[in-house]
N, C-alpha and C. Protein backbone atom coordinates (compact mmCIF):
# COMPACT_ATOMS: atom_id res chain seq x y z
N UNK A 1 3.28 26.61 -29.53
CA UNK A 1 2.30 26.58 -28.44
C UNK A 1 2.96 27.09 -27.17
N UNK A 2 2.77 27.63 -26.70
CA UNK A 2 2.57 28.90 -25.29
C UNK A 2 2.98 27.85 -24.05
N UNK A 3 3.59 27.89 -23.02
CA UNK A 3 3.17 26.99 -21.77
C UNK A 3 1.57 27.29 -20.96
N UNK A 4 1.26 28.35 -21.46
CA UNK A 4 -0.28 27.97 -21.27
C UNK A 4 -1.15 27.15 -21.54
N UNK A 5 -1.21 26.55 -22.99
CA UNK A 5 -1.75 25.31 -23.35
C UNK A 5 -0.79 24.01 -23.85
N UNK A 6 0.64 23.99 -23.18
CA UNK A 6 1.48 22.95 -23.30
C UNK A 6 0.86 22.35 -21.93
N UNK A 7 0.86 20.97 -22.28
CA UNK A 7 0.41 20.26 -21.09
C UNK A 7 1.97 19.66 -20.44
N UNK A 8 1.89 19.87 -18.79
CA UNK A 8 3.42 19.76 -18.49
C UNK A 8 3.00 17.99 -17.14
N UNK A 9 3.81 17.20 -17.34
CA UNK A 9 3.85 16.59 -16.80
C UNK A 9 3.50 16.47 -15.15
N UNK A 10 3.60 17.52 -14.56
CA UNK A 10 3.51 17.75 -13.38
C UNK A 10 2.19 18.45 -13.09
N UNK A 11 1.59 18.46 -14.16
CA UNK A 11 0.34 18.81 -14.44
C UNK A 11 -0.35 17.72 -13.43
N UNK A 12 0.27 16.23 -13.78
CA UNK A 12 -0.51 14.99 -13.15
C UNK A 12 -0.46 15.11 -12.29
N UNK A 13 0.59 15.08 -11.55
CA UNK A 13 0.76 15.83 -9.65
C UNK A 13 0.01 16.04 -9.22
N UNK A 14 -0.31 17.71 -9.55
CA UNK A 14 -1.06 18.41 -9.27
C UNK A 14 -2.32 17.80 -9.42
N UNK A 15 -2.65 17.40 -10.05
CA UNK A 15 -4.17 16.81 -10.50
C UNK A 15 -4.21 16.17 -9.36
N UNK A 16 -3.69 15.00 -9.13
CA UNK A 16 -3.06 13.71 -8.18
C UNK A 16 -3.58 14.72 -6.75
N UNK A 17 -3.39 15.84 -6.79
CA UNK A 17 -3.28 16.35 -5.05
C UNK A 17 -4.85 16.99 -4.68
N UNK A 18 -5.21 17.37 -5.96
CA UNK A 18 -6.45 17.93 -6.06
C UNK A 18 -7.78 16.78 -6.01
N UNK A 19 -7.21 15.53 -6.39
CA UNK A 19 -8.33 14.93 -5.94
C UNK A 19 -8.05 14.30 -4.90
N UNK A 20 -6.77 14.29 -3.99
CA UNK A 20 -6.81 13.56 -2.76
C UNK A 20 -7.99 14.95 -1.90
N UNK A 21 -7.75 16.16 -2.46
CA UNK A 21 -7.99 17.40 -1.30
C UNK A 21 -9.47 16.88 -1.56
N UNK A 22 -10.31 16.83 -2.87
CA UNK A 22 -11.47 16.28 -3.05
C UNK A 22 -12.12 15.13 -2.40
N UNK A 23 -11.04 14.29 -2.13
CA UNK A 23 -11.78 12.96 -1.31
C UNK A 23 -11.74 13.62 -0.06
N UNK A 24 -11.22 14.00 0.67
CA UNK A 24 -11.37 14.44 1.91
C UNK A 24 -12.01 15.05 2.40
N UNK A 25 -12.86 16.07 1.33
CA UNK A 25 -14.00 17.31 2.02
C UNK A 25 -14.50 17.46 0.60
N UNK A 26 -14.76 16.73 -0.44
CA UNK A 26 -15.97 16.72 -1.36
C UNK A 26 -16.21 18.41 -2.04
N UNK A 27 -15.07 18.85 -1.97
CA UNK A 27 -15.22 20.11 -2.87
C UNK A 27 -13.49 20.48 -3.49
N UNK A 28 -13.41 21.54 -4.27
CA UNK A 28 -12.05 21.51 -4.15
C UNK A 28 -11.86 23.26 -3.66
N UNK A 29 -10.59 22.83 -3.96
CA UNK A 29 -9.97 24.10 -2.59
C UNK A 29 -9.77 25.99 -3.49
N UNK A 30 -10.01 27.11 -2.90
CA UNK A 30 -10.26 27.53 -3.52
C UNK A 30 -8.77 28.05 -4.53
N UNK A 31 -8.88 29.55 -5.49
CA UNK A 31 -8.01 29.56 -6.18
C UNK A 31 -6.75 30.23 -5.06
N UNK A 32 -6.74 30.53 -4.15
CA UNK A 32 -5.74 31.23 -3.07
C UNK A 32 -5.34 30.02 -2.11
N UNK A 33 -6.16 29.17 -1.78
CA UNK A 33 -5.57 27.92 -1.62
C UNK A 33 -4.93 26.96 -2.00
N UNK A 34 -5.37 26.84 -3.39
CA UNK A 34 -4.77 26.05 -4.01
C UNK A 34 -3.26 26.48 -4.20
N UNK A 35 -3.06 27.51 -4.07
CA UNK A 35 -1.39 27.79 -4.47
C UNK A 35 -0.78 27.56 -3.22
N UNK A 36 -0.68 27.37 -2.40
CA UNK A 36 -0.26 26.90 -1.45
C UNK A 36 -0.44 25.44 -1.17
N UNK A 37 -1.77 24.82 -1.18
CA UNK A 37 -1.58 23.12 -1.25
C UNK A 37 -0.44 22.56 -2.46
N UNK A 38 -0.74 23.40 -3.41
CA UNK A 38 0.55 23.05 -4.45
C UNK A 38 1.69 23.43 -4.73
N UNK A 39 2.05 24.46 -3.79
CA UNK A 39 3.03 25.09 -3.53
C UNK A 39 3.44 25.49 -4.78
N UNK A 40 2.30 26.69 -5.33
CA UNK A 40 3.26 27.41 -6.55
C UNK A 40 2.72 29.03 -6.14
N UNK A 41 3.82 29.46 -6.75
CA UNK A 41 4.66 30.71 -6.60
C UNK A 41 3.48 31.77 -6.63
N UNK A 42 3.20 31.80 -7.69
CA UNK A 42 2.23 32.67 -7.90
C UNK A 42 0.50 32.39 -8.78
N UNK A 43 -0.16 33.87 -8.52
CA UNK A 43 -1.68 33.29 -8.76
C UNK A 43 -1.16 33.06 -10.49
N UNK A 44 -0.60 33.62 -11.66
CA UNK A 44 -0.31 33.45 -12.55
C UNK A 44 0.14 31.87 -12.93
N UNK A 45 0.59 31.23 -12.50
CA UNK A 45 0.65 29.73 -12.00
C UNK A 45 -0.48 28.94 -12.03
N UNK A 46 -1.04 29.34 -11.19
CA UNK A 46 -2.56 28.61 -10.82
C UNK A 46 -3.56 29.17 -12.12
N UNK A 47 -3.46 30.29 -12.53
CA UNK A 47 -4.54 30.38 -13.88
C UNK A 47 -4.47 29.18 -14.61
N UNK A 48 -3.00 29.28 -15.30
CA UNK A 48 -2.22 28.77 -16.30
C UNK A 48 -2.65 27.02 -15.86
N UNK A 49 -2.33 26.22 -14.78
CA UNK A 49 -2.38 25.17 -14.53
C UNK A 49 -3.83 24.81 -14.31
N UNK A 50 -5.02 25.28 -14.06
CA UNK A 50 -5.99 25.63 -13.97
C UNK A 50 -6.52 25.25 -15.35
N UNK A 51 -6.38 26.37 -16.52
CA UNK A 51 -6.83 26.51 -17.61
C UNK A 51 -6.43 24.93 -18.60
N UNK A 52 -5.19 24.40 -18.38
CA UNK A 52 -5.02 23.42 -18.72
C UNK A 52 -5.65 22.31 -18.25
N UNK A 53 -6.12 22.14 -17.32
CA UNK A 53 -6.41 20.94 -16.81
C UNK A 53 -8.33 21.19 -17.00
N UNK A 54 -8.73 22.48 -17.50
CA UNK A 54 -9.99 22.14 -17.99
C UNK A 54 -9.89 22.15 -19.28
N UNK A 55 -9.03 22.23 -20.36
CA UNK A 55 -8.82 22.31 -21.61
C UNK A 55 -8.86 20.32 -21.30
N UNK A 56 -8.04 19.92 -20.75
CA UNK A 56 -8.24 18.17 -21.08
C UNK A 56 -9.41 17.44 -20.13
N UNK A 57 -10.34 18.32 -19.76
CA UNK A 57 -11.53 17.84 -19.42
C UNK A 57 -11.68 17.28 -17.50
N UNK A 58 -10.74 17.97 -17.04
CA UNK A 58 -10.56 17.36 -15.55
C UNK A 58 -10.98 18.28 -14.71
N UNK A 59 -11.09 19.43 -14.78
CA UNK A 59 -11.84 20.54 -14.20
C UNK A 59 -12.66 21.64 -14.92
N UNK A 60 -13.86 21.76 -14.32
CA UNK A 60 -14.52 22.72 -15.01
C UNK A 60 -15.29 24.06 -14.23
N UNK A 61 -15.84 24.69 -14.55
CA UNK A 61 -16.33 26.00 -13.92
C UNK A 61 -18.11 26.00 -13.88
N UNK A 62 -18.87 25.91 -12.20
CA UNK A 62 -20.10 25.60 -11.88
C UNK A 62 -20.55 27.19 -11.97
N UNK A 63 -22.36 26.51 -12.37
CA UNK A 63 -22.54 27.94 -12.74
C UNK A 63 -22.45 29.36 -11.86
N UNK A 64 -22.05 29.18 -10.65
CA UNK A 64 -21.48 29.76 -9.50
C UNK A 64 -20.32 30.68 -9.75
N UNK A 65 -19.78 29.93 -10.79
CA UNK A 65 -18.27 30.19 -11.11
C UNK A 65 -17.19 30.07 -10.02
N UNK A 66 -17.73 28.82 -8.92
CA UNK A 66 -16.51 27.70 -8.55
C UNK A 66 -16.30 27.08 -9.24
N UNK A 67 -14.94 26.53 -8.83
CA UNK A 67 -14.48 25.23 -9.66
C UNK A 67 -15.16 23.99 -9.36
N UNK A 68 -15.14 23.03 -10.09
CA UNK A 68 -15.63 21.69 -10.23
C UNK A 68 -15.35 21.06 -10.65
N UNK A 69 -15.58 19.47 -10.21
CA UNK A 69 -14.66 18.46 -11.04
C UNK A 69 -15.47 18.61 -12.48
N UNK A 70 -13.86 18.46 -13.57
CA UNK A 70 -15.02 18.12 -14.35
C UNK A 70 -14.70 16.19 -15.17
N UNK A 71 -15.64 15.99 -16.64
CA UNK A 71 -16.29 14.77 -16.65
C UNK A 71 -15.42 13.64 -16.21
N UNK A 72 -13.81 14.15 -16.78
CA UNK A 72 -12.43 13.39 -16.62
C UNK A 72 -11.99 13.34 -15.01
N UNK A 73 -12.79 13.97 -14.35
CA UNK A 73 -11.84 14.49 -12.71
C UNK A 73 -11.33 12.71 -12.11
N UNK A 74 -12.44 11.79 -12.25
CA UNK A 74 -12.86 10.70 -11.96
C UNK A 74 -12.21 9.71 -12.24
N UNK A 75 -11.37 9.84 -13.04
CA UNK A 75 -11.15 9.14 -14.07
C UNK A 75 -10.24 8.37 -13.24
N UNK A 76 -9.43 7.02 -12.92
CA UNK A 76 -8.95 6.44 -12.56
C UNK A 76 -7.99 5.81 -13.51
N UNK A 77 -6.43 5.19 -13.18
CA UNK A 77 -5.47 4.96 -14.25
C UNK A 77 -5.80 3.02 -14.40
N UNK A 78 -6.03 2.84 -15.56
CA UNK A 78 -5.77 1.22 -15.44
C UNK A 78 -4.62 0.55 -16.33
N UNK A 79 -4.03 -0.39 -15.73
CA UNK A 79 -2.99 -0.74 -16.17
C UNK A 79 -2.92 -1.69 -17.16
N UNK A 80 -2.46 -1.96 -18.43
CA UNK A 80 -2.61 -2.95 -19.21
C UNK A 80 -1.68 -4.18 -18.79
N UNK A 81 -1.14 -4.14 -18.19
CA UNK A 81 -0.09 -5.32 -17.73
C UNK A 81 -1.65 -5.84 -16.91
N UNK A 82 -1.31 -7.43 -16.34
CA UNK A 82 -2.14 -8.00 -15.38
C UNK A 82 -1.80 -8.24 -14.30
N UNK A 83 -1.87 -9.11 -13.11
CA UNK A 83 -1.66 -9.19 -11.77
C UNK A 83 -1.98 -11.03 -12.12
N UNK A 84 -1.05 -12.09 -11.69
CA UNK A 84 -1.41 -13.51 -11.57
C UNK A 84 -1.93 -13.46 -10.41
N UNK A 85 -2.89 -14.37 -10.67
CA UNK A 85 -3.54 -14.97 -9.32
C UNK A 85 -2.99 -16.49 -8.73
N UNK A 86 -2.50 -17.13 -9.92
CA UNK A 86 -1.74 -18.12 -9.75
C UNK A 86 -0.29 -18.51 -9.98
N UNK A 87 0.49 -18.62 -10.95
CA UNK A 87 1.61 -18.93 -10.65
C UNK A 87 2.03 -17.48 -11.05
N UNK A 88 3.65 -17.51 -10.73
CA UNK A 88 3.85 -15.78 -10.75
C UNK A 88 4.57 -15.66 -11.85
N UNK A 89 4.55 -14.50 -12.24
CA UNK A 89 4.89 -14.02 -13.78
C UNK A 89 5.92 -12.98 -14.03
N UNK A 90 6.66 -12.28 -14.40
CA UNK A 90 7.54 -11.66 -14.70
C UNK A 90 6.45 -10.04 -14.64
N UNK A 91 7.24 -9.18 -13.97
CA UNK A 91 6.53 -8.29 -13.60
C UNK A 91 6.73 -6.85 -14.73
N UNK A 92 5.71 -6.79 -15.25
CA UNK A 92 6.47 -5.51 -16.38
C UNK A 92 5.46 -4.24 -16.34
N UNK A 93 5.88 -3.08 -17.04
CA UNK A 93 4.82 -1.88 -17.22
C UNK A 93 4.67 -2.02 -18.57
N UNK A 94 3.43 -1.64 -18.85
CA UNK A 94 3.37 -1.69 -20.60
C UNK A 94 2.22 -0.23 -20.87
N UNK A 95 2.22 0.69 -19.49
CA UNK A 95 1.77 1.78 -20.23
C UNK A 95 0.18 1.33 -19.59
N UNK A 96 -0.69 2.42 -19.87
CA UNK A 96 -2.09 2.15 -19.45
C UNK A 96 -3.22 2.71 -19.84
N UNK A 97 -4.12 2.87 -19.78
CA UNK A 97 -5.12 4.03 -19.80
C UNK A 97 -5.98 4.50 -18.74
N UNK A 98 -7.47 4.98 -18.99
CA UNK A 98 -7.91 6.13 -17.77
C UNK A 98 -9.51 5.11 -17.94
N UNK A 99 -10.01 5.10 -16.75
CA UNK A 99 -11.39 4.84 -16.84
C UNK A 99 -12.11 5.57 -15.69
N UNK A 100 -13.14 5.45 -16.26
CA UNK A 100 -14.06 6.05 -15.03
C UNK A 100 -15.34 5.11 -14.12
N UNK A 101 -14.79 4.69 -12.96
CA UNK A 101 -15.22 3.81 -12.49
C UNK A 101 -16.98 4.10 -12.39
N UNK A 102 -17.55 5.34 -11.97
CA UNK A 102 -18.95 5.26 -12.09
C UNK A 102 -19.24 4.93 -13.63
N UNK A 103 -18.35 5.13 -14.48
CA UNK A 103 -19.17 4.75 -15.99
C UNK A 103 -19.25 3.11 -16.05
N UNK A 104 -18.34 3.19 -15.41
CA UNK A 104 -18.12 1.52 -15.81
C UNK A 104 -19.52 0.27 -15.02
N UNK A 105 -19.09 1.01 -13.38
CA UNK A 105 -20.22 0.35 -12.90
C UNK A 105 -21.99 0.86 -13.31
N UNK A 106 -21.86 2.01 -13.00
CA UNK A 106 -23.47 2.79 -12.85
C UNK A 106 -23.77 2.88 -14.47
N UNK A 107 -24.70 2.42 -15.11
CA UNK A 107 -25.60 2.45 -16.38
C UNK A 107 -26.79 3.15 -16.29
N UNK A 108 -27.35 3.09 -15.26
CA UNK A 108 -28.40 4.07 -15.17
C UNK A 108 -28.90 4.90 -13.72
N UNK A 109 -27.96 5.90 -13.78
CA UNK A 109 -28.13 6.16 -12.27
C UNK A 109 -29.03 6.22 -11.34
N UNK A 110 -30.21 6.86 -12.11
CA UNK A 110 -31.75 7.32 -12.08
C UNK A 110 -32.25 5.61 -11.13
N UNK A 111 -31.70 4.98 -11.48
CA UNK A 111 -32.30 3.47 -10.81
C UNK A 111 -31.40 2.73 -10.47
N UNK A 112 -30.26 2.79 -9.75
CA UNK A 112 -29.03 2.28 -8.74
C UNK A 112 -29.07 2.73 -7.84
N UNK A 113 -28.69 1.59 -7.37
CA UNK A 113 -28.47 1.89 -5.46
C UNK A 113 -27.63 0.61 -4.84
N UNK A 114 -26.78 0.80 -4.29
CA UNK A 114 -25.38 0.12 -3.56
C UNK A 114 -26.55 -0.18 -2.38
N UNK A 115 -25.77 -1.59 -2.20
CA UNK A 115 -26.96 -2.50 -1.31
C UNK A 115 -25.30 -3.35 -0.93
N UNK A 116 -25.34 -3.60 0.71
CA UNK A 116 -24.30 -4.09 1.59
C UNK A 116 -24.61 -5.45 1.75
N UNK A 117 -23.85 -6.29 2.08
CA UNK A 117 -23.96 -8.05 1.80
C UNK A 117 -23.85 -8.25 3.33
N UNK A 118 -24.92 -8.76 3.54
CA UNK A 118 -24.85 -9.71 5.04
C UNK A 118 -25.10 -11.35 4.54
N UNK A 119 -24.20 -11.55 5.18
CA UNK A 119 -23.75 -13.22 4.85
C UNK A 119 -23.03 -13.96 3.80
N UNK A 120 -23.11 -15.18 4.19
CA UNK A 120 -22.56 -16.10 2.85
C UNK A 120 -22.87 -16.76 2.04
N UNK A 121 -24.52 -16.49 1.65
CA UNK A 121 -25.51 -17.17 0.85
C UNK A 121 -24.95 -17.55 -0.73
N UNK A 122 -23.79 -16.76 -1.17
CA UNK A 122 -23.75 -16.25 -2.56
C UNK A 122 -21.81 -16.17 -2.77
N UNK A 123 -21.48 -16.97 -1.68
CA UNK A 123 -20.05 -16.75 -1.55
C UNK A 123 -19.35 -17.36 -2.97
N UNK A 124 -19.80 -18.22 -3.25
CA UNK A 124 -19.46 -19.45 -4.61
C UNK A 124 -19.19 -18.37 -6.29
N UNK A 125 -20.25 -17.43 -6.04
CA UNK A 125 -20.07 -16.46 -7.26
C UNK A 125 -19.11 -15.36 -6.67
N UNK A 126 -18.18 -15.56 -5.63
CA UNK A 126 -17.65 -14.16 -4.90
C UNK A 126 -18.08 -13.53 -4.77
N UNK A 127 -19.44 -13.09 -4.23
CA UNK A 127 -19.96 -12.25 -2.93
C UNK A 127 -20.01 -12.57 -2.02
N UNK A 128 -19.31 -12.04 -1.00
CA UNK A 128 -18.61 -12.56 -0.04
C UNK A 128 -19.29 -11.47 1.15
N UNK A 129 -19.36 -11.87 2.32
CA UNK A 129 -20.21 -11.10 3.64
C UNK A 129 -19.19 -9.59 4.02
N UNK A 130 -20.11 -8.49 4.20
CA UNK A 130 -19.42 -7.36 3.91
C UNK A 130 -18.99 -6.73 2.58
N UNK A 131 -19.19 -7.57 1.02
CA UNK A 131 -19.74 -6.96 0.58
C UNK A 131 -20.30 -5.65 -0.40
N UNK A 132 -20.34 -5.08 -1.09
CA UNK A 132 -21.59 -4.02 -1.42
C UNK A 132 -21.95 -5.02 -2.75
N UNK A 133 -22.96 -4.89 -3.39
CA UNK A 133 -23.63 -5.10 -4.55
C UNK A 133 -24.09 -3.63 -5.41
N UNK A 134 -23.92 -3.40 -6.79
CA UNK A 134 -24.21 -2.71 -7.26
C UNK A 134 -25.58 -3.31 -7.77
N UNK A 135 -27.05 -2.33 -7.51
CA UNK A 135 -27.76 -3.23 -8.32
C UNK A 135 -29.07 -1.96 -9.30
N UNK A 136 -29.34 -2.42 -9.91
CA UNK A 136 -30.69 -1.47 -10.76
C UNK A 136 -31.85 -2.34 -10.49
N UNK A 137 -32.06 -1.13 -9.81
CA UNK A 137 -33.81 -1.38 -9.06
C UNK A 137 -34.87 -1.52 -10.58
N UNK A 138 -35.48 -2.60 -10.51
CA UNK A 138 -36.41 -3.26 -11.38
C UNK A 138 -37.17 -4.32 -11.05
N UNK A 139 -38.62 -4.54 -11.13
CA UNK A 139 -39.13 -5.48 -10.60
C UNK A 139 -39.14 -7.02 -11.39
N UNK A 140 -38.32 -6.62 -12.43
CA UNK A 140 -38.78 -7.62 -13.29
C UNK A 140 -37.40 -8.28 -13.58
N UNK A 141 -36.93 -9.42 -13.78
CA UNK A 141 -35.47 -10.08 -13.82
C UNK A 141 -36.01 -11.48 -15.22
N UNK A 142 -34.56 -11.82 -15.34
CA UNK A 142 -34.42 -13.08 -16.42
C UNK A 142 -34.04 -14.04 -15.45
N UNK A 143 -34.43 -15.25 -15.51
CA UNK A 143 -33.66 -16.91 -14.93
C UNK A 143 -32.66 -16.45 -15.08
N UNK A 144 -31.89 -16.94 -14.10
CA UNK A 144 -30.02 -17.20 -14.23
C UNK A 144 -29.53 -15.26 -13.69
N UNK A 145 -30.01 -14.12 -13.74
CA UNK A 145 -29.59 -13.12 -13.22
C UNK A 145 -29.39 -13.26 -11.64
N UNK A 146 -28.99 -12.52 -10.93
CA UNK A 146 -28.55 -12.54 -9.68
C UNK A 146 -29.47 -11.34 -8.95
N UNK A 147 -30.62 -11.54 -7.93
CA UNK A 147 -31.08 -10.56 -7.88
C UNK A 147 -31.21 -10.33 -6.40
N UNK A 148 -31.82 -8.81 -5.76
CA UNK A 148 -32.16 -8.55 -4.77
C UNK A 148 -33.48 -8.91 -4.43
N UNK A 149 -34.26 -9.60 -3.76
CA UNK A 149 -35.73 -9.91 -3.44
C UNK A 149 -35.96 -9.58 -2.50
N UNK A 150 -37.52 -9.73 -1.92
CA UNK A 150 -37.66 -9.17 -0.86
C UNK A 150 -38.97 -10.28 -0.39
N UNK A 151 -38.83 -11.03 0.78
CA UNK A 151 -39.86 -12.28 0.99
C UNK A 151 -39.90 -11.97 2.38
N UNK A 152 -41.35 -12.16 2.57
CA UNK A 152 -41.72 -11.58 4.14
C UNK A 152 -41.61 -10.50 4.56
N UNK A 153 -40.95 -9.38 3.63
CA UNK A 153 -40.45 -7.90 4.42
C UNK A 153 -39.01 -7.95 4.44
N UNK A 154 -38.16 -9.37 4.01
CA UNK A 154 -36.82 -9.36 4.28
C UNK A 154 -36.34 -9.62 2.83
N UNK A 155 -35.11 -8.85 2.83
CA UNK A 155 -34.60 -8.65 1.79
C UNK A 155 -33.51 -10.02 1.51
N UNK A 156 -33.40 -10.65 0.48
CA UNK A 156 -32.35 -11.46 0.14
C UNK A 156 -31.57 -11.40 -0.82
N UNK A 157 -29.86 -12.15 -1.30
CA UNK A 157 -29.64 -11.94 -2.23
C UNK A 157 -29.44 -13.25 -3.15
N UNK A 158 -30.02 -13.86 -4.27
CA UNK A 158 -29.99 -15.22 -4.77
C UNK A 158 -29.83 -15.42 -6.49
N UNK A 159 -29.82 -15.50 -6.96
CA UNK A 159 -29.87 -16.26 -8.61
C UNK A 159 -31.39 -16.83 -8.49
N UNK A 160 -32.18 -15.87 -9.50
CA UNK A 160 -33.31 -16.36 -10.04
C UNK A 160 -33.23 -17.52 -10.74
N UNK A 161 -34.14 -18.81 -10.21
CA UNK A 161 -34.31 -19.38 -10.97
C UNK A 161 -35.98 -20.01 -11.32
N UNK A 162 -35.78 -21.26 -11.99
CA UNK A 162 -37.24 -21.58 -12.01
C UNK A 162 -37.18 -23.39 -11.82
N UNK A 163 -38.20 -23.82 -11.33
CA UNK A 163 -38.82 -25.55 -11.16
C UNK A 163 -40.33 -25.34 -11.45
N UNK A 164 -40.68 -26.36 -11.86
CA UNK A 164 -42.15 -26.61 -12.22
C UNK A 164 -42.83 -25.03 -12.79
N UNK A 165 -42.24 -24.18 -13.76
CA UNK A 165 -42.81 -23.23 -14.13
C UNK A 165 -42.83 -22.09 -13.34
N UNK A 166 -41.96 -22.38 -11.77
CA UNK A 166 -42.54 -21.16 -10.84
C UNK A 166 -40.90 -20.84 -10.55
N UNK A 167 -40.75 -19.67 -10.04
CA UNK A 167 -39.52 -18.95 -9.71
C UNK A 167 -38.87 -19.78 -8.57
N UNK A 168 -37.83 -19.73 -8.66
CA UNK A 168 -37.16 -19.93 -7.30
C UNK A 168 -35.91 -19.44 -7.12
N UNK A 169 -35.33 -19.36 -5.74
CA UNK A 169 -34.03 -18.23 -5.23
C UNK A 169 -32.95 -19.48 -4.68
N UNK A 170 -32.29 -19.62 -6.00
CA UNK A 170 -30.57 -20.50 -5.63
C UNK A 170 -29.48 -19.35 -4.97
N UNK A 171 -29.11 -20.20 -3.63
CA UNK A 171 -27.61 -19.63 -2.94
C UNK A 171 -26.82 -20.71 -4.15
N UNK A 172 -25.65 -19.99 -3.35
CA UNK A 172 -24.37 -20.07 -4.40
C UNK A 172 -23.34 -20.87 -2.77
N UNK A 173 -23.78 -21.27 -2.43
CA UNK A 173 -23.70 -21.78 -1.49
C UNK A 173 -24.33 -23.30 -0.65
N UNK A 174 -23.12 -24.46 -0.85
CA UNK A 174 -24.05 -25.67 -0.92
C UNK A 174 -24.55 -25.93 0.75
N UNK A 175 -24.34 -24.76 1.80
CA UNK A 175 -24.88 -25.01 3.25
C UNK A 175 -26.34 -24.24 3.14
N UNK A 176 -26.87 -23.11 1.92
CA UNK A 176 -27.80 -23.00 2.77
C UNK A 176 -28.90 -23.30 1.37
N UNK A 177 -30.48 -23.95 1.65
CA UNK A 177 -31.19 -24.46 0.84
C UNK A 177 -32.05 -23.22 -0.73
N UNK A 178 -31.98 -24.01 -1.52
CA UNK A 178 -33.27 -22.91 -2.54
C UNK A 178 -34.80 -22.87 -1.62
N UNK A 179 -34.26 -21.11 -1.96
CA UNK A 179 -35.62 -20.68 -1.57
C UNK A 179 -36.90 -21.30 -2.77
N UNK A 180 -37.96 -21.77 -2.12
CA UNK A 180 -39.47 -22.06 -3.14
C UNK A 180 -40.39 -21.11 -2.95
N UNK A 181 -40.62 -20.17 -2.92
CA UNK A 181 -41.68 -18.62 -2.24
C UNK A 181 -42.78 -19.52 -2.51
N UNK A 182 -43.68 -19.40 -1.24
CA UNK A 182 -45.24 -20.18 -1.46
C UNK A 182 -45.89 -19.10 -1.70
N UNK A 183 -45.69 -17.53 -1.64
CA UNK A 183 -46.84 -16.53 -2.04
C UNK A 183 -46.21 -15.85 -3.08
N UNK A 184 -46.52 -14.92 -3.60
CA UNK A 184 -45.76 -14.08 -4.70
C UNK A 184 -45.04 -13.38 -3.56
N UNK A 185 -43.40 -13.40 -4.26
CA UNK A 185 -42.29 -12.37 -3.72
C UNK A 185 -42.04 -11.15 -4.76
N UNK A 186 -41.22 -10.18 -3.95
CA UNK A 186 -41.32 -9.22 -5.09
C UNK A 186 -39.52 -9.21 -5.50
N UNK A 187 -39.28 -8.98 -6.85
CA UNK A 187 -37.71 -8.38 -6.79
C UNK A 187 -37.85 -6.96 -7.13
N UNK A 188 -36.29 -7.15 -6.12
CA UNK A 188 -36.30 -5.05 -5.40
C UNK A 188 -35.44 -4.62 -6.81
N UNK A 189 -34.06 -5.60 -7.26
CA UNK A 189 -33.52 -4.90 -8.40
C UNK A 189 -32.32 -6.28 -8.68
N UNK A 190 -31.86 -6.34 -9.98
CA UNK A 190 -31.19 -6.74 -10.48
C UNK A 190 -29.52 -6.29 -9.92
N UNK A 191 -28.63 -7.67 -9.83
CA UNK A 191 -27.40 -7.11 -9.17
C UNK A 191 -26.49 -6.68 -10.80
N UNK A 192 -26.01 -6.00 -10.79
CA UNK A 192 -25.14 -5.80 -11.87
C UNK A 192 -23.55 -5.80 -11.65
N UNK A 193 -23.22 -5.42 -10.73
CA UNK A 193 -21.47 -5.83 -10.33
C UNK A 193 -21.42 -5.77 -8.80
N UNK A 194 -20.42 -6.12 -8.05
CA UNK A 194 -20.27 -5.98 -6.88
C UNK A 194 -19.26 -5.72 -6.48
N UNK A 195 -18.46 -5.16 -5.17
CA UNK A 195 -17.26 -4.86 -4.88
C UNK A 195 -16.60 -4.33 -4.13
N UNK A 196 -15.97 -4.57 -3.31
CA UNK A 196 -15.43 -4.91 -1.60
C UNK A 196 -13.67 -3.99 -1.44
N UNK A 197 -13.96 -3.49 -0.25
CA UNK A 197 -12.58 -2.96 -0.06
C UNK A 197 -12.25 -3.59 1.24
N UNK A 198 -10.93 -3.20 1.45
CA UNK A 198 -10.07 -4.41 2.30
C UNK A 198 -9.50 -3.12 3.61
């Protein structure tokens, strides 16, 4: 096999630099640029490193014939070792794999939408004020799901539940009371994960 389709370690690097250039301005850089953000020698370089990295699925060609991320671009490293939360543990690498965080969270894109947490209604299940909720817009929920509602025009976030046959909205939180809706409320969407940066 050729160093054209040998995959070279520094391959990751490069990858590594191409999606920082991607987070920063949401496109990637072109092929005369790129040899210079990566500081290689020549355009023969950049084919070659190029061609590899859409052979393992991380870049691909829009029908434009720019480049584009492709399905793998996303892909994030996860580690099989763990992190204690409580007592501390002997710290080791054991190697990892790749995920892709929109697969993981988003199931149906067509009906998601990231919704921001004001308050501490729901702190007890760790949603915590500030916040986002991932949720799939649906009007219809199960007891015991965690949902987005909407009562009076105002949006809330609570755990469906039910008393005397009729719905009701539990905080996760023993300061503030279950909602009892005296008219029909509507739910905006089901929460499905949530998740906060620091």
């Amino acid at each position: 096999m050729d160093d054209f389709n040998q995959v070279q370690e520094s391959d990751f690097e490069k990858l590594g630099q191409l999606r920082d250039y991607f987070a920063s301005y949401r496109t990637l850089p072109s092929y005369s640029y790129m040899q210079q953000l990566l500081n290689l020698r020549s355009k023969e370089t950049i084919y070659k490193l190029i061609a590899r990295l859409k052979l393992m699925g991380f870049l691909d060609t829009a029908p434009d014939n720019k480049l584009s991320p492709g399905k793998r671009f996303f892909e994030r490293h996860i580690s099989y070792a763990t992190v204690q939360a409580g007592a501390l543990t002997a710290a080791y690498s054991d190697g990892g794999d790749y995920i892709n965080i929109d697969e993981q969270l988003v199931k149906k894109p067509s009906i998601t939408e990231l919704v921001p947490v004001k308050g501490d209604s729901m702190k007890d299940l760790g949603i915590l004020d500030g916040d986002t909720v991932i949720i799939q817009k649906r009007p219809i929920a199960n007891e015991g799901q965690i949902v987005v509602a909407i009562i009076d025009d105002k949006f809330t976030i609570k755990t469906l539940g039910k008393e005397n046959g009729k719905f009701i909205l539990i905080p996760a939180n023993k300061d503030f009371d279950v909602i009892r809706p005296k008219d029909l409320f509507e739910i905006y969407g089901v929460v499905t994960s949530s998740f906060r940066t620091y």
